[in-house]
Protein backbone atom coordinates (compact mmCIF):
# COMPACT_ATOMS: atom_id res chain seq x y z
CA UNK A 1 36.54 51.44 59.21
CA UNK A 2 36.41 55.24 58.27
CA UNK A 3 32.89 54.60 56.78
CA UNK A 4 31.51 53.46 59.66
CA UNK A 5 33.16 55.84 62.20
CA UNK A 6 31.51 58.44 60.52
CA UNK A 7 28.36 56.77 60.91
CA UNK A 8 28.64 56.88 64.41
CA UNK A 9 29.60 60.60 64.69
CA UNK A 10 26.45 62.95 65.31
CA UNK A 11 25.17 65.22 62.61
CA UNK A 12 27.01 68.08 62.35
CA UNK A 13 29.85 67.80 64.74
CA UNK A 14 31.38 70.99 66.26
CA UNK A 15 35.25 69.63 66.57
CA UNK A 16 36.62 66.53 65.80
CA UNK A 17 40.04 65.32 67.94
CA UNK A 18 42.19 62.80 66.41
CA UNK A 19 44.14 61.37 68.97
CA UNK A 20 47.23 59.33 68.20
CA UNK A 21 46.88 60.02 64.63
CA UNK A 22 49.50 58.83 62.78
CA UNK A 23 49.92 59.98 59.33
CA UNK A 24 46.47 61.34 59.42
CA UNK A 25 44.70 59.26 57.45
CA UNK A 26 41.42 59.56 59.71
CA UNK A 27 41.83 63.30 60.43
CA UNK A 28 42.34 64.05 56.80
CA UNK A 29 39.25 61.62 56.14
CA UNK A 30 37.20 63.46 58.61
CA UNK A 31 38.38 66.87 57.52
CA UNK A 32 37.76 66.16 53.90
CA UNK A 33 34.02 65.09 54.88
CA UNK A 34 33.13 68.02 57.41
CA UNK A 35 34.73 70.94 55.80
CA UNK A 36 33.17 73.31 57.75
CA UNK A 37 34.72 71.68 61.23
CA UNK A 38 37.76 71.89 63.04
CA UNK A 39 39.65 68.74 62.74
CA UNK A 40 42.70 68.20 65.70
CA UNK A 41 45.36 65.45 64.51
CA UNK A 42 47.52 64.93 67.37
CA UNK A 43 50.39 62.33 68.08
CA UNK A 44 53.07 61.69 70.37
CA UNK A 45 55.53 61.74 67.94
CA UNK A 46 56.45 64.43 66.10
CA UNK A 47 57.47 62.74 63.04
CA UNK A 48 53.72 61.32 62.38
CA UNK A 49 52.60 64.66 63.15
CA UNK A 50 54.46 66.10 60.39
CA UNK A 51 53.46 63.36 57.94
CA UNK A 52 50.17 64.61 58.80
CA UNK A 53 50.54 68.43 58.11
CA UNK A 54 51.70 67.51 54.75
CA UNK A 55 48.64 64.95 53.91
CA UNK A 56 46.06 67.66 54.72
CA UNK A 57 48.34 70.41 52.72
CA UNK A 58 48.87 67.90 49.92
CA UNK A 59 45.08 67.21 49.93
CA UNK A 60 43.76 70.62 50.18
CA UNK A 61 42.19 70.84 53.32
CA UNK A 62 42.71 73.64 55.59
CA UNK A 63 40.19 72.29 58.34
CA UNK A 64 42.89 70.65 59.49
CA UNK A 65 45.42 71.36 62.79
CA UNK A 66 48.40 69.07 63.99
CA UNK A 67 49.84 69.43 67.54
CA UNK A 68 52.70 67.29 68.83
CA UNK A 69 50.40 65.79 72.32
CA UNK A 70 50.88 62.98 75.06
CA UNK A 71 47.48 61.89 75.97
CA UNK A 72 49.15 61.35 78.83
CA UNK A 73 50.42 64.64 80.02
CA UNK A 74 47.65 66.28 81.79
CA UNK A 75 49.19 69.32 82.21
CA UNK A 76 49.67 71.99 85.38
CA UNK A 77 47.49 71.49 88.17
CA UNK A 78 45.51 68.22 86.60
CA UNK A 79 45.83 64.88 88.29
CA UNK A 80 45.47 61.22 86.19
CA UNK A 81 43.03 58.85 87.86
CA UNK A 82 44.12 55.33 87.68
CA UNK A 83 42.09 53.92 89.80
C-alpha cells in the first residue's frame, strides 16, 4: 500500500500531512523517502502520537513532526459543513 501511495504523490512534494497516523508507519515511510520534506504525523490520540515520535527518532529521521489533532476540531472562527 505504501508503494503505491507514493506513486500517486507528485514529484517533489512540498509537505506531506499524515492524518490519523497511528504509530507512524506511513509518515515515517514517507519521511524516510522525501528527506528533504516536511512530514506532519498527526492523531487523535496522544498515545499513537507518541509511538510515532519514537519510530521517526528510532529510525533517524528528523523530517518528521507529531501533533496531537482532531480532524474534527476546526478551530476559532471555522465552521464544519455537513451538508
Amino acid at each position: 500500500m505504501l508503494e503505491h501511495a507514493g506513486k500517486v504523490l507528485p514529484e517533489g512534494p512540498t509537505r506531506i500531512l499524515d492524518l490519523g497516523c497511528g504509530p507512524g508507519e506511513p509518515a515515517c515511510h514517507f519521511a524516510a523517502h522525501y528527506t528533504d520534506v516536511p512530514v506532519i504525523a498527526s492523531d487523535v490520540a496522544p498515545a499513537m502520537v507518541s509511538l510515532a515520535e519514537a519510530r521517526a527518532k528510532t529510525k533517524g529521521l528528523d523530517n518528521v513532526e507529531t501533533m496531537v489533532l482532531d480532524m474534527e476540531d476546526q478551530g476559532p472562527g471555522q465552521r464544519r459543513d455537513d451538508g
